[in-house]
Protein backbone atom coordinates (compact mmCIF):
# COMPACT_ATOMS: atom_id res chain seq x y z
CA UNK A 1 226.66 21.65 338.93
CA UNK A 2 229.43 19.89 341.00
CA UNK A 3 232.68 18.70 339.49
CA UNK A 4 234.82 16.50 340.93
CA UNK A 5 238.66 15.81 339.83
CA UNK A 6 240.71 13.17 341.41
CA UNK A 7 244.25 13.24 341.20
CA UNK A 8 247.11 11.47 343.32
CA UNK A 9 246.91 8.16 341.24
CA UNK A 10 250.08 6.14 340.36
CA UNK A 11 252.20 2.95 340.48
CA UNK A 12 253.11 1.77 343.33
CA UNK A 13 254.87 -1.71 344.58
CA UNK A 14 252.60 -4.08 346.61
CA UNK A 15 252.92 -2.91 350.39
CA UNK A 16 253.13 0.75 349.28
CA UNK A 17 251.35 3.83 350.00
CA UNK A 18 249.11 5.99 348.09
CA UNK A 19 247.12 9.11 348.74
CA UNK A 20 244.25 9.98 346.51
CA UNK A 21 242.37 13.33 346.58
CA UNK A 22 239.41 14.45 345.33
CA UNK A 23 238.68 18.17 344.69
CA UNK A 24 235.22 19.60 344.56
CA UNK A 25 233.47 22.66 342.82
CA UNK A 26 230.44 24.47 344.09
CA UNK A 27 229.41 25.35 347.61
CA UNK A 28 227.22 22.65 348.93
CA UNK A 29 230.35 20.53 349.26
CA UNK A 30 230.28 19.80 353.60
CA UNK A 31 226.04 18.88 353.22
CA UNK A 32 227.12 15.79 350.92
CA UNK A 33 227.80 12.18 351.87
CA UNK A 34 231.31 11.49 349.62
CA UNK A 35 232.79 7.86 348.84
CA UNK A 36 235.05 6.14 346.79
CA UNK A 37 234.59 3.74 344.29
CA UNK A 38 237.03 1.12 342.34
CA UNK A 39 236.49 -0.43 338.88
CA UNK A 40 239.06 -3.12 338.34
CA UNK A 41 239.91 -4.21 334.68
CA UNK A 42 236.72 -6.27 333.67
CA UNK A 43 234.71 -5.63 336.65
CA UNK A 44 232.05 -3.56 337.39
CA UNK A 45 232.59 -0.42 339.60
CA UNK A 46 232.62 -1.36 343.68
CA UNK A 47 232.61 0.46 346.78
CA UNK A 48 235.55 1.11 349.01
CA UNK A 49 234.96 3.46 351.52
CA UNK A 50 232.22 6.28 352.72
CA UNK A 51 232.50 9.24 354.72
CA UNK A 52 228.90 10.99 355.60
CA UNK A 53 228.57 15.15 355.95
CA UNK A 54 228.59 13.99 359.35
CA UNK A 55 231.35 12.50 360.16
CA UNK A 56 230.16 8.51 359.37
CA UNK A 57 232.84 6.10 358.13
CA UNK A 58 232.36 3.51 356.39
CA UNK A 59 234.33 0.52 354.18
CA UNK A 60 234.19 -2.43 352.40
CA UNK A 61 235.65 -5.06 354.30
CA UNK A 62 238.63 -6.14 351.86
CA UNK A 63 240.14 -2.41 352.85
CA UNK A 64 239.35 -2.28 356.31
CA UNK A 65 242.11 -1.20 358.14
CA UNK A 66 244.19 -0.46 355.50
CA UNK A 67 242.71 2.58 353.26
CA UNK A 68 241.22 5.43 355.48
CA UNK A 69 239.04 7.86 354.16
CA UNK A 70 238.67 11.67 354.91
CA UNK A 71 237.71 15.38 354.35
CA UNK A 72 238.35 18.78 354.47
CA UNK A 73 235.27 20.89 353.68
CA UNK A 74 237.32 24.21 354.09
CA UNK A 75 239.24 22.83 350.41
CA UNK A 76 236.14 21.28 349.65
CA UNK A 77 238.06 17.73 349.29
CA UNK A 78 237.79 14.18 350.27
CA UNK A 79 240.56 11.87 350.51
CA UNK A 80 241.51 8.33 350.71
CA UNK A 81 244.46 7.30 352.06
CA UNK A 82 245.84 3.60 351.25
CA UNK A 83 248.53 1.81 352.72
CA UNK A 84 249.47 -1.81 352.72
CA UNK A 85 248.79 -2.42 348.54
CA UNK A 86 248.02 -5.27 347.32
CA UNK A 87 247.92 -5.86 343.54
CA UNK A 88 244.21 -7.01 343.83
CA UNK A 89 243.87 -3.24 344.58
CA UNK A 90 244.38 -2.58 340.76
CA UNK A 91 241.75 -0.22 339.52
CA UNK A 92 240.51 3.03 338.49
CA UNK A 93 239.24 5.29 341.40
CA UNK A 94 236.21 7.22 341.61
CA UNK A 95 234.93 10.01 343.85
CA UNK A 96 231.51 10.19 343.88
CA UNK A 97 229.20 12.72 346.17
CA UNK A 98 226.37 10.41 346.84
CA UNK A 99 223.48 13.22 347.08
CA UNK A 100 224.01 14.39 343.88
CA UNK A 101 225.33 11.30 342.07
CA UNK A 102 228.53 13.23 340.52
CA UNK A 103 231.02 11.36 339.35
CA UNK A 104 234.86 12.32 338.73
CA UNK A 105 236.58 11.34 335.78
CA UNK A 106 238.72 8.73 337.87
CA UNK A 107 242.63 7.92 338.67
CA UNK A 108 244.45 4.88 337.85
CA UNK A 109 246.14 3.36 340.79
CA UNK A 110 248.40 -0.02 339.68
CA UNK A 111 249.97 -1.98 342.45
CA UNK A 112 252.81 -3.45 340.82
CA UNK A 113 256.19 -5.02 341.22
C-alpha cells in the first residue's frame, strides 16, 4: 500500500512562488507515472501536470510554462514547482501515482493579496 503526503502548501501573493512536494511510501515508487491534481473551491478536481516513470512531461495548458513538475526516485518524491501565481490558481493540491490510483490527503495553496 502506497501513501502519499504532500506538504509545501501556503499563501502566497499573486506573482509568487511555491514549491510543493510529494513524499511516497513503498518501493515501487520510480515504475509509477505521478501527477498533480487541483480542486478549486466548488469545482471538481483537474489536472495540472504529469511526469511518466520515464521521464514524460506533461501539463494542462493554463500552467504551461509557469509550474514545472519533477522527481527524485532516490527520496521517492515528486514535485511541482509554481511560479508566476495567479489567484485563479486557488486550490487544494493532490499527488496522485496514476498506476495505482493513490491519492494524498492534499495541500492548500491560496494566491492572495
Amino acid at each position: 500500500q502506497v501513501q502519499l503526503v504532500e506538504s509545501g502548501g501556503g499563501l502566497v501573493q499573486p506573482g509568487g512562488s511555491l514549491k510543493l512536494s510529494c513524499a511516497a511510501s513503498g518501493s515501487s515508487f520510480s515504475n509509477y507515472d505521478m501527477a498533480w491534481y487541483r480542486q478549486a473551491p466548488g469545482q471538481q478536481r483537474e489536472f495540472i501536470a504529469r511526469i511518466n516513470s520515464s521521464g514524460f512531461l506533461s501539463y494542462e495548458s493554463s500552467v504551461k510554462g509557469r509550474f514545472t513538475i519533477s522527481r527524485d526516485n532516490a527520496k521517492k518524491t515528486v514535485y511541482l514547482q509554481m511560479s508566476s501565481l495567479k489567484p485563479e490558481d486557488t486550490g487544494v493540491y493532490y499527488c496522485y501515482a496514476v498506476d495505482i490510483s493513490a491519492w494524498g490527503q492534499g495541500t492548500q495553496v491560496t494566491v492572495s493579496l
